[in-house]
N, C-alpha and C. Protein backbone atom coordinates (compact mmCIF):
# COMPACT_ATOMS: atom_id res chain seq x y z
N UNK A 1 5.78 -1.27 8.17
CA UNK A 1 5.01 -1.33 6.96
C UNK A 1 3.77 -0.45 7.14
N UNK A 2 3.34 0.48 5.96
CA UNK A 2 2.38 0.92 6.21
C UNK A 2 1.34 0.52 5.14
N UNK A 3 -0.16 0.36 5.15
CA UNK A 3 -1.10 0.10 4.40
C UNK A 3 -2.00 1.28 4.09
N UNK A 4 -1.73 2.70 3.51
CA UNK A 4 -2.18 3.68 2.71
C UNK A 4 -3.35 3.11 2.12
N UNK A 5 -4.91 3.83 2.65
CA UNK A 5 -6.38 3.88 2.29
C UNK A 5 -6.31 2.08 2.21
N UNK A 6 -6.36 2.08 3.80
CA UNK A 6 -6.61 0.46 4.01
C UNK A 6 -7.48 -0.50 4.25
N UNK A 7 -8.81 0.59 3.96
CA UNK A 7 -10.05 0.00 3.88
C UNK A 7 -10.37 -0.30 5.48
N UNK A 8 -10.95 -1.97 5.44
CA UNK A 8 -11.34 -2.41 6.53
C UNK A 8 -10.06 -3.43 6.85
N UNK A 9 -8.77 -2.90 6.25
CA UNK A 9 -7.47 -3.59 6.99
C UNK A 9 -6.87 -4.99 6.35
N UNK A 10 -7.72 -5.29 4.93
CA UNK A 10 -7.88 -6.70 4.42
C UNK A 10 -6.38 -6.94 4.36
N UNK A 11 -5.51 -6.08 3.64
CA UNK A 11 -4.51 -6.51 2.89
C UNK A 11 -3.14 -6.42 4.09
N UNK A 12 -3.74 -5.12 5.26
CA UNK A 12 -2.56 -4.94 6.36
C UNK A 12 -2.66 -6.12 7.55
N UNK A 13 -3.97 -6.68 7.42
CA UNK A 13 -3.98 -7.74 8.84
C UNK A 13 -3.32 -9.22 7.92
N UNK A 14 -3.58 -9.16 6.94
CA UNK A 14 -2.67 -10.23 6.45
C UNK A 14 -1.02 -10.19 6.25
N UNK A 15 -0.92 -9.00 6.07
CA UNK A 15 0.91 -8.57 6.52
C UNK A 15 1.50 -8.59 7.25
N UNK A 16 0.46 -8.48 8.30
CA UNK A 16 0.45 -8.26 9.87
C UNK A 16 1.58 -9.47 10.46
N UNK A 17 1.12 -10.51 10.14
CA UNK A 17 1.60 -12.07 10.34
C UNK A 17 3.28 -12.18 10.01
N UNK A 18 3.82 -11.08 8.65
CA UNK A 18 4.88 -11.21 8.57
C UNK A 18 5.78 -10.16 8.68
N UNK A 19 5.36 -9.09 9.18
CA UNK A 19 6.02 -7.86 9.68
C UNK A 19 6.27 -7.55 10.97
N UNK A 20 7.00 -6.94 11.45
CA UNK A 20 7.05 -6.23 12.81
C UNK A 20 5.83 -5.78 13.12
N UNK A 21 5.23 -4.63 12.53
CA UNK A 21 4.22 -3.55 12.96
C UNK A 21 3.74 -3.18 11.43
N UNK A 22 2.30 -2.95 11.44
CA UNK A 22 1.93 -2.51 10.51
C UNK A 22 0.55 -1.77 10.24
N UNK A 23 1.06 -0.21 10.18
CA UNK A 23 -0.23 1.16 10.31
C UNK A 23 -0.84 1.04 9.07
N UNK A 24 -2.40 1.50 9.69
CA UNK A 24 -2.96 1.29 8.54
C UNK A 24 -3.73 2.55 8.35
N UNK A 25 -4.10 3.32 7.33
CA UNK A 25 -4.45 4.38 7.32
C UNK A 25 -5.70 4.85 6.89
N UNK A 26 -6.89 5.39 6.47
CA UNK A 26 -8.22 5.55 6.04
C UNK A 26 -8.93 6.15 6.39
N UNK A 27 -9.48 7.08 5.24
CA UNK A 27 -10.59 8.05 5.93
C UNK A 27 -11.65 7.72 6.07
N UNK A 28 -12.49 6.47 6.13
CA UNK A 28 -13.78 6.10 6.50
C UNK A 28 -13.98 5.82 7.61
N UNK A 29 -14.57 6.38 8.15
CA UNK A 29 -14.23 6.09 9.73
C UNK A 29 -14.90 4.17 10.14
N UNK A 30 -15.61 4.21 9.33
CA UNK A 30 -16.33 2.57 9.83
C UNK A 30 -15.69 1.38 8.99
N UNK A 31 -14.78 1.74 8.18
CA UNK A 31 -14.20 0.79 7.45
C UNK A 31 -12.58 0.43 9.03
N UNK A 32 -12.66 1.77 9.48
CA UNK A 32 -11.44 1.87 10.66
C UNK A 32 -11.75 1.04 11.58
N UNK A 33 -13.16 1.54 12.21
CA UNK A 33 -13.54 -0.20 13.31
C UNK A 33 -13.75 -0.97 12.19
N UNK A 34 -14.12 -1.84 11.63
CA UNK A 34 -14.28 -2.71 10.90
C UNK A 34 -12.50 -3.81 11.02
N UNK A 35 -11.84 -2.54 10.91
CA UNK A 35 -10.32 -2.93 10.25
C UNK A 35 -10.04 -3.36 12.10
N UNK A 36 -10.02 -2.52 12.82
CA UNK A 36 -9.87 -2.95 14.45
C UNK A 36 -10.74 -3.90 14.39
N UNK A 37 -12.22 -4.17 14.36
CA UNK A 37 -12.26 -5.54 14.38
C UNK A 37 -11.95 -6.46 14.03
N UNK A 38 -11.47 -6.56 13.06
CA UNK A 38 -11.11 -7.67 12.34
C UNK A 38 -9.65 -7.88 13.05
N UNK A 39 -8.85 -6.85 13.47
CA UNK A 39 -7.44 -7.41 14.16
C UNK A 39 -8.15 -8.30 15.22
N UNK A 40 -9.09 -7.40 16.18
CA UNK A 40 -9.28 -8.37 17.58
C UNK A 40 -9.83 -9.84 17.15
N UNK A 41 -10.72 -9.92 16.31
CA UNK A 41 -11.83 -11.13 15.98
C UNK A 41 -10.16 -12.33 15.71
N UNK A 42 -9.27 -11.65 14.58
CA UNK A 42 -7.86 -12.59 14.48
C UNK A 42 -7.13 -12.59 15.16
N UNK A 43 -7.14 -11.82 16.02
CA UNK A 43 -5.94 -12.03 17.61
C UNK A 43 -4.79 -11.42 17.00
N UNK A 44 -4.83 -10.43 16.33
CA UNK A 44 -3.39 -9.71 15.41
C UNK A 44 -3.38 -8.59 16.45
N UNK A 45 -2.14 -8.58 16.59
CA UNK A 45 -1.74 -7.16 18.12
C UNK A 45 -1.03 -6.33 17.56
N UNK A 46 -0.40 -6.64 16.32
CA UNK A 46 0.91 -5.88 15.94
C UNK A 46 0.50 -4.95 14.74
N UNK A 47 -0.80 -4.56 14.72
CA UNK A 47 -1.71 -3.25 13.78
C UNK A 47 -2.25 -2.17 14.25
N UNK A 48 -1.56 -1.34 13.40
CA UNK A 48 -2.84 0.02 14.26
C UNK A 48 -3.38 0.77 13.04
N UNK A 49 -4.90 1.03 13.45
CA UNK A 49 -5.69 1.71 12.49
C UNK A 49 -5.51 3.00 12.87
N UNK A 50 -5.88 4.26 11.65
CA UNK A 50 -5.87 5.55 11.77
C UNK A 50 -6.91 5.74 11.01
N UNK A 51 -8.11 6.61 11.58
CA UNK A 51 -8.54 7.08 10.56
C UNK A 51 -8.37 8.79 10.51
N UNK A 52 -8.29 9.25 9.40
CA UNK A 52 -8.02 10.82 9.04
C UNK A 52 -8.19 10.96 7.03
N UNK A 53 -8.01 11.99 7.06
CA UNK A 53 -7.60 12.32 5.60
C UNK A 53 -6.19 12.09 5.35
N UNK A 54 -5.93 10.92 4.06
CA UNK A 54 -4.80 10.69 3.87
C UNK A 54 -4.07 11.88 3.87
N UNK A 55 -3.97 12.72 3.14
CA UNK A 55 -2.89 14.28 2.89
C UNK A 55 -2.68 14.83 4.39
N UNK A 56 -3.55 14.47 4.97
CA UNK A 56 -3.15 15.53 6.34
C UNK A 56 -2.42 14.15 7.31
N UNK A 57 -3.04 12.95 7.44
CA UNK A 57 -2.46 12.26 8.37
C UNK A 57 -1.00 11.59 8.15
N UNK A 58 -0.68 11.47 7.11
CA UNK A 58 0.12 10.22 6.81
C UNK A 58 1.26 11.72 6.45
N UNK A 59 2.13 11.96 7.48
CA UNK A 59 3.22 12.99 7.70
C UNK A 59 4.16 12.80 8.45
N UNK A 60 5.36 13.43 8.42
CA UNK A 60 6.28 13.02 9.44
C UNK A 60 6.09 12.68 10.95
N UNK A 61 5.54 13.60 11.35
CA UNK A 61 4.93 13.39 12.75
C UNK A 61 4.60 12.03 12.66
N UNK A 62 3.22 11.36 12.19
CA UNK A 62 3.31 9.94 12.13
C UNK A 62 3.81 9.19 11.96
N UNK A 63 4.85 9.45 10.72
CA UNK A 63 6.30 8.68 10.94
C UNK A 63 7.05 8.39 12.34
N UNK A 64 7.16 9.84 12.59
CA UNK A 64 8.13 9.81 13.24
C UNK A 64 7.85 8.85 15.05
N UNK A 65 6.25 8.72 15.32
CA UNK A 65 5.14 8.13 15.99
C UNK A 65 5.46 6.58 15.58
N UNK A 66 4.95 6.41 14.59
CA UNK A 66 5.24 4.35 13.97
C UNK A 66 5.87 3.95 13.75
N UNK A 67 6.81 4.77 13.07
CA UNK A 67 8.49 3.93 12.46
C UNK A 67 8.64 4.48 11.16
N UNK A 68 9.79 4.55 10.67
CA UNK A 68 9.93 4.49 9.08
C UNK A 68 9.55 3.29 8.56
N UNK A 69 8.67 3.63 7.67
CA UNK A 69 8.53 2.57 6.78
C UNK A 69 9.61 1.48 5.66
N UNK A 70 9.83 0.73 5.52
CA UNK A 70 10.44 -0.11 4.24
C UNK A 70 9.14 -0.32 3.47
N UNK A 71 8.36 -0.73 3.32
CA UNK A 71 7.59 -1.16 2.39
C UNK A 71 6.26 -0.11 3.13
N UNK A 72 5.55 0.26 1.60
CA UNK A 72 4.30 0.84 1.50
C UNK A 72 3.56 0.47 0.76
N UNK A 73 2.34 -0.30 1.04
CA UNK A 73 1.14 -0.09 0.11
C UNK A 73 0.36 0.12 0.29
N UNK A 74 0.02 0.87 -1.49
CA UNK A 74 -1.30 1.79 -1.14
C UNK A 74 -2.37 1.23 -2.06
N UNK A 75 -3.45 2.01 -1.70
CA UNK A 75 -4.69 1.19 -2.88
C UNK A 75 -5.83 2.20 -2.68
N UNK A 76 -4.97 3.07 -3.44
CA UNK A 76 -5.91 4.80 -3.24
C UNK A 76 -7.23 4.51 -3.74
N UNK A 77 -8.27 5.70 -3.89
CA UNK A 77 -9.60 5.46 -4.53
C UNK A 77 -9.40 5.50 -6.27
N UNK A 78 -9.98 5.91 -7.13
CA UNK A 78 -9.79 5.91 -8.34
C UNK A 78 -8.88 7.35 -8.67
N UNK A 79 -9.20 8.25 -8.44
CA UNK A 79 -9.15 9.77 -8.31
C UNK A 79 -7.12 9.20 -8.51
N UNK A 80 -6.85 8.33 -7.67
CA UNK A 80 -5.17 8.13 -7.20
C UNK A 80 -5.07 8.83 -5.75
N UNK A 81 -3.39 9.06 -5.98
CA UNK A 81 -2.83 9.69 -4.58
C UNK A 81 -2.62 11.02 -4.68
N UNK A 82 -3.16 11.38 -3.46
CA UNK A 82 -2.83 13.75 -3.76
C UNK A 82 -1.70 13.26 -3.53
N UNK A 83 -1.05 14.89 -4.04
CA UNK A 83 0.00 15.35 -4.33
C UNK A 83 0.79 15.11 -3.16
N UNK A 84 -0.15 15.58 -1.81
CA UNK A 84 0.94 15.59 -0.48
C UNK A 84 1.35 14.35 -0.11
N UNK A 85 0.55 12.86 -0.61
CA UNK A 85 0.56 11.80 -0.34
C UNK A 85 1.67 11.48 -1.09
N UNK A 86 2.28 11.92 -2.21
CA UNK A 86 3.31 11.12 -3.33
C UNK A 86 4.03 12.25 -2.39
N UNK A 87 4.41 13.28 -2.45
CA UNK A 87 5.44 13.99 -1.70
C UNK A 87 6.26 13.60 -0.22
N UNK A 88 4.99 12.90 0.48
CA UNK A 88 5.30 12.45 1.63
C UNK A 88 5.93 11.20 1.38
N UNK A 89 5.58 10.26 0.54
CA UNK A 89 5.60 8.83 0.75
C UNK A 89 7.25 9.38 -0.15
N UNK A 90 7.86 10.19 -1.14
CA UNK A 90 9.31 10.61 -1.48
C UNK A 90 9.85 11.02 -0.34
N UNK A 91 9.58 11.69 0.37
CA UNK A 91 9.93 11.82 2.00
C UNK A 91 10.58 10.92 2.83
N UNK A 92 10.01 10.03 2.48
CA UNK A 92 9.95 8.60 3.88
C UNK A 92 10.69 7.91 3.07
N UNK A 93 10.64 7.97 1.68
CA UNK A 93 11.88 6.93 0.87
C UNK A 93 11.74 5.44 1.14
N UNK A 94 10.49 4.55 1.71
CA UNK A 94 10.46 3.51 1.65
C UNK A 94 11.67 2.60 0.43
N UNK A 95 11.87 1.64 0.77
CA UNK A 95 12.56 0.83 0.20
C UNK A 95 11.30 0.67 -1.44
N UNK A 96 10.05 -0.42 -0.61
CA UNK A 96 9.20 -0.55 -1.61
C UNK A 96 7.91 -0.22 -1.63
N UNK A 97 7.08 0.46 -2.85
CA UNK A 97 6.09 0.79 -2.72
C UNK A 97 4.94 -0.09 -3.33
N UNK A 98 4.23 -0.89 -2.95
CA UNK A 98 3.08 -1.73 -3.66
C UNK A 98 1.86 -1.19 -3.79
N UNK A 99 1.59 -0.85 -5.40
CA UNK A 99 0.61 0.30 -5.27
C UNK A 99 -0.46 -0.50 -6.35
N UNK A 100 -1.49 -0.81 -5.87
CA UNK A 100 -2.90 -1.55 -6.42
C UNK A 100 -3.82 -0.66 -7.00
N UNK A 101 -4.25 -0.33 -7.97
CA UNK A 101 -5.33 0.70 -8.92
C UNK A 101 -6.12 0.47 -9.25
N UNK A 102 -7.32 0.64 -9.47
CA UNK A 102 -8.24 0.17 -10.12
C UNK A 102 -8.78 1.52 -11.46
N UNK A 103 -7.41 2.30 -11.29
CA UNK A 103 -7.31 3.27 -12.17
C UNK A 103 -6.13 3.51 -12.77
N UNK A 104 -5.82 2.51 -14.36
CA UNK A 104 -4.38 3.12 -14.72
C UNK A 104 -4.21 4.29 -15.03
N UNK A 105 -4.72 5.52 -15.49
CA UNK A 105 -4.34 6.90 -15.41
C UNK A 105 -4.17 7.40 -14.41
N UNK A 106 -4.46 6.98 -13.71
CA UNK A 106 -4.33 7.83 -12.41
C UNK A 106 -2.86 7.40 -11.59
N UNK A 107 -2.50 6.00 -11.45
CA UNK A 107 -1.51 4.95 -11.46
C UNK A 107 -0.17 5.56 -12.13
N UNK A 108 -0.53 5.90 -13.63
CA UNK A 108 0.49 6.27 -14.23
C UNK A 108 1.25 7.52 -14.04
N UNK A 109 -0.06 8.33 -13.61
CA UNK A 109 -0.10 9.89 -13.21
C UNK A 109 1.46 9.86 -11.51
N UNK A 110 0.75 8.89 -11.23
CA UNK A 110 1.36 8.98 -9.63
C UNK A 110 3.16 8.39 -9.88
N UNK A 111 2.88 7.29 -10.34
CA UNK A 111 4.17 6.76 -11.08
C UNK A 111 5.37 8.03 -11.41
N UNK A 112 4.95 8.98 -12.57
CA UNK A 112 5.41 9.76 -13.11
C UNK A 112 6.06 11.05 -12.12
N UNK A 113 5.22 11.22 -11.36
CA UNK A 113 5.77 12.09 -10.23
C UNK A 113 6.62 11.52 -9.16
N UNK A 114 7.01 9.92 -9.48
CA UNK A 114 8.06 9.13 -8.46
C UNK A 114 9.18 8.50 -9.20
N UNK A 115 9.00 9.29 -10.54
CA UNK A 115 10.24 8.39 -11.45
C UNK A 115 11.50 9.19 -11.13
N UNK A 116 11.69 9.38 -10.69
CA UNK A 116 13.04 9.80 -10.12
C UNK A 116 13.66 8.94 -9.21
N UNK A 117 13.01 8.78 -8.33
CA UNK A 117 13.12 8.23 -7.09
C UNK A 117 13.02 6.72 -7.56
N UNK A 118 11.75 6.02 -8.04
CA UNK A 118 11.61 4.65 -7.84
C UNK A 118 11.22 4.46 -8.92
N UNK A 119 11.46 3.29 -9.53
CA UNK A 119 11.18 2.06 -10.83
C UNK A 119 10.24 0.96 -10.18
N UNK A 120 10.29 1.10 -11.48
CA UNK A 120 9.01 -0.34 -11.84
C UNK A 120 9.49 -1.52 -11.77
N UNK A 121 9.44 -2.60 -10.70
CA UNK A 121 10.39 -3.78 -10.85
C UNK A 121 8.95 -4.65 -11.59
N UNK A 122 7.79 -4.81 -11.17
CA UNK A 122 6.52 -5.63 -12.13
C UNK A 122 5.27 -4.96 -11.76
N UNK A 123 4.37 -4.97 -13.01
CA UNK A 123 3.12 -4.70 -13.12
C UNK A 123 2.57 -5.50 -14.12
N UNK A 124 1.55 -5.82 -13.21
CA UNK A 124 0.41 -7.26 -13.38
C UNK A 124 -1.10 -6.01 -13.45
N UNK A 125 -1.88 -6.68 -14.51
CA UNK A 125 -2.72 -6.72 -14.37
C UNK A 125 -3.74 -7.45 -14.12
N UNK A 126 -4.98 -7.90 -13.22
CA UNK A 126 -5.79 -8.70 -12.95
C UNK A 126 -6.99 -8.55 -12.91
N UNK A 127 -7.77 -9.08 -13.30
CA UNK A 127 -9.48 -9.63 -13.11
C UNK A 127 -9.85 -9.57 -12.30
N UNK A 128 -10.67 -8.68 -11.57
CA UNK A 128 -11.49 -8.83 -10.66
C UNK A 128 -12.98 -9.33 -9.98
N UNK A 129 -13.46 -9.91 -9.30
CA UNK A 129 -14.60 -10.02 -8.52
C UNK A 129 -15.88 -10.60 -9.51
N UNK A 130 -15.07 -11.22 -11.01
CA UNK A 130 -15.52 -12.29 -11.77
C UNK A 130 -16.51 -11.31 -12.53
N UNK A 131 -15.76 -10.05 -12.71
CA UNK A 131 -16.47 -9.56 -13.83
C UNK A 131 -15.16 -8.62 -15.13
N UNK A 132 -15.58 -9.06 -15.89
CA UNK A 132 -14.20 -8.60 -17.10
C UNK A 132 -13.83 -7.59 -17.05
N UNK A 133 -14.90 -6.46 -16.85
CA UNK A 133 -14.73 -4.97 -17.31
C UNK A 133 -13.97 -4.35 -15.81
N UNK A 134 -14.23 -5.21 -14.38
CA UNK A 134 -13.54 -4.59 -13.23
C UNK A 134 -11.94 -5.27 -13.16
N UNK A 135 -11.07 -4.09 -13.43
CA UNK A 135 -9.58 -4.78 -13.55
C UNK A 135 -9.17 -3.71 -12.21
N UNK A 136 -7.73 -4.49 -11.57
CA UNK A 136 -6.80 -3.86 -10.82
C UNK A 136 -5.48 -4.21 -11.26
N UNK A 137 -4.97 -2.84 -11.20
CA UNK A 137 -3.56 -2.76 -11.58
C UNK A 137 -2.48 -3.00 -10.70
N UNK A 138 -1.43 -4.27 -10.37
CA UNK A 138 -0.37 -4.13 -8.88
C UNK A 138 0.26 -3.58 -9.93
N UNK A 139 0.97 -2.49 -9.16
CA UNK A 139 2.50 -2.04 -9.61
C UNK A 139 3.35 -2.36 -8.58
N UNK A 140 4.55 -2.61 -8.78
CA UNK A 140 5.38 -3.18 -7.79
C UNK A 140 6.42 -1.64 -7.74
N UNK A 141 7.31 -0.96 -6.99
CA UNK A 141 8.19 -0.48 -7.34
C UNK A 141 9.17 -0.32 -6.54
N UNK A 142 10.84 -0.27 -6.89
CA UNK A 142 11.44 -0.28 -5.83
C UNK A 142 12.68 1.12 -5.80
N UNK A 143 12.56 1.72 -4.89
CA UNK A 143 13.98 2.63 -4.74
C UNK A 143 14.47 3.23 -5.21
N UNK A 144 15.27 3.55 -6.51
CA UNK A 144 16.56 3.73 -6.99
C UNK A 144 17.85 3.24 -6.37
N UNK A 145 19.29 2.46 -6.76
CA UNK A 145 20.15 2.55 -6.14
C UNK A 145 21.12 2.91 -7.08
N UNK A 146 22.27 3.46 -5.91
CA UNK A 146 23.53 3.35 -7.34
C UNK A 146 23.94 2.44 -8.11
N UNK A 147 23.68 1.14 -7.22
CA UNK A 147 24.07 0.02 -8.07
C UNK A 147 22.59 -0.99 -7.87
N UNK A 148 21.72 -0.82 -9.12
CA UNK A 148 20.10 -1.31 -9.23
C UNK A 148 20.20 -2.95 -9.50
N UNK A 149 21.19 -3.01 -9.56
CA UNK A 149 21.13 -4.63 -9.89
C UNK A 149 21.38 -5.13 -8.42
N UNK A 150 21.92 -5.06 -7.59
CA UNK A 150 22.05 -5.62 -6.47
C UNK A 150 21.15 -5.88 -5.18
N UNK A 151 20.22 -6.52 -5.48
CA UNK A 151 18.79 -6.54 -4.82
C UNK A 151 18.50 -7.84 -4.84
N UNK A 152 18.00 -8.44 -4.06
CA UNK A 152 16.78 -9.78 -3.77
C UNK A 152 15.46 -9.66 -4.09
N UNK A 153 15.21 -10.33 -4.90
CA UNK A 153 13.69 -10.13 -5.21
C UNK A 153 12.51 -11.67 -4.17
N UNK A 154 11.68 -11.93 -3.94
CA UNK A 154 10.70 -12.55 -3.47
C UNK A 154 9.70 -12.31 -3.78
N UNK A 155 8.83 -13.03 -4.03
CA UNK A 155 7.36 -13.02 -4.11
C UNK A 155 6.64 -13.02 -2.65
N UNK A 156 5.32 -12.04 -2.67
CA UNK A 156 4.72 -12.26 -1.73
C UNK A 156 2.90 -12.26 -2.23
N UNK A 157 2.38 -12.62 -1.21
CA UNK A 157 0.98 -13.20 -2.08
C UNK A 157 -0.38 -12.41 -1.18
N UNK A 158 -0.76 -11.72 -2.07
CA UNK A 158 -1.81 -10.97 -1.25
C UNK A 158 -3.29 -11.90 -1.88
N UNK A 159 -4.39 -11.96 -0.97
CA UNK A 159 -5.25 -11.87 -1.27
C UNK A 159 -6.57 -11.20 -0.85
N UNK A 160 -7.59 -11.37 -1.87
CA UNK A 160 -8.31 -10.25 -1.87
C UNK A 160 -9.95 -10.81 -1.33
N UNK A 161 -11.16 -10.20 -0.79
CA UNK A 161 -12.10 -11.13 0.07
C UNK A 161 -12.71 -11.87 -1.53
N UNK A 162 -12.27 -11.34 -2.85
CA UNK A 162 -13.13 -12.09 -3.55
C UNK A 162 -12.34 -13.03 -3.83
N UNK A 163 -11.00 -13.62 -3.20
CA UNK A 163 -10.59 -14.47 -3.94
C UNK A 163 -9.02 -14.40 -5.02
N UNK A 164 -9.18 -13.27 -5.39
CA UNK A 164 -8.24 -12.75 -6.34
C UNK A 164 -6.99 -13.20 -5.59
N UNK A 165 -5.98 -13.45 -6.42
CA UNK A 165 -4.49 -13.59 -6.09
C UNK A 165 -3.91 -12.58 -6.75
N UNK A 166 -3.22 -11.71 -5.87
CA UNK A 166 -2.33 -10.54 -6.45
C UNK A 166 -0.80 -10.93 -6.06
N UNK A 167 0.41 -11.49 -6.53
CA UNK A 167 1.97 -11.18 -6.47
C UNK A 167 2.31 -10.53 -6.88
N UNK A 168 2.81 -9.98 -5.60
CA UNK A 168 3.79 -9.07 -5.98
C UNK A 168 5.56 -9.13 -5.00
N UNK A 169 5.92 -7.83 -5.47
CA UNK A 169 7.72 -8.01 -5.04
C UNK A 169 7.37 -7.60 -3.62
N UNK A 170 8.52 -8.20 -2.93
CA UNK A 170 8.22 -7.24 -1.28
C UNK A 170 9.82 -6.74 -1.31
């Protein structure tokens, strides 16, 4: 699993618990210790932080370094995901992509350049941090197959430091 612009690791050290391994990626460099601390402070072994520029780090080479991914989520800045980031993440062909916005144009923008490849199984919108006007968008999306009906769906439950409950598909 990978966690694309993962901050200080909130959403990957909680995945952490139900995945094999799970990279986390970010260009702030102090949100990166932050995110390593927070594995050591929880005793989580099975995370690794990166920090770099998403477009340049998150490439085959690193793939080919962590694992292929099945599931990706990302939770870009507002701006969305560059180009090399949607190119790469069509690359790697994850199973599913869980992609959190706090920008639907930008969301939709990124969407549009993966509709080939992957659908929309749910998108929720939610309230944030107890103020009306701050919303985040989950998009859930999964794959393409030849035969799209033949899938398991589950809920999985992220949460957020303010509290927020985000479900989504895994």
């Amino acid at each position: 699993m990978y966690d694309l612009y993962t901050g200080a690791g909130t959403i990957a050290l909680f995945m952490a618990r139900q995945a094999k391994h799970v990279t986390g990626i970010e260009y702030v460099p102090e949100a990166i210790s932050d995110a390593r601390e927070n594995a050591r402070f929880n005793g989580i072994e099975n995370a690794t932080f990166i920090h770099g520029d998403m477009a340049k780090v998150f490439n085959r080479e690193l793939i080919a370094t962590h694992g292929h991914p099945d599931i990706v989520i990302v939770d870009p800045p507002r701006a969305g995901m560059h180009p090399d980031v949607v190119k790469q993440l069509l690359d790697s062909s994850p199973e599913r992509i869980v992609y959190v916005s706090c920008n639907p144009a930008t969301q939709a923008r990124d969407l549009k350049l993966m509709k080939e490849t992957y659908r929309i199984l749910k998108y929720n919108p939610l309230t944030c941090f107890h103020k009306p006007i701050m919303w985040k968008i989950l998009c859930c999306w999964k794959r393409n197959q030849t035969n799209a009906s033949n899938f398991s769906e589950r809920t999985l439950i992220f949460t957020s430091r303010a509290g927020s409950i985000i479900s989504a598909c895994s």
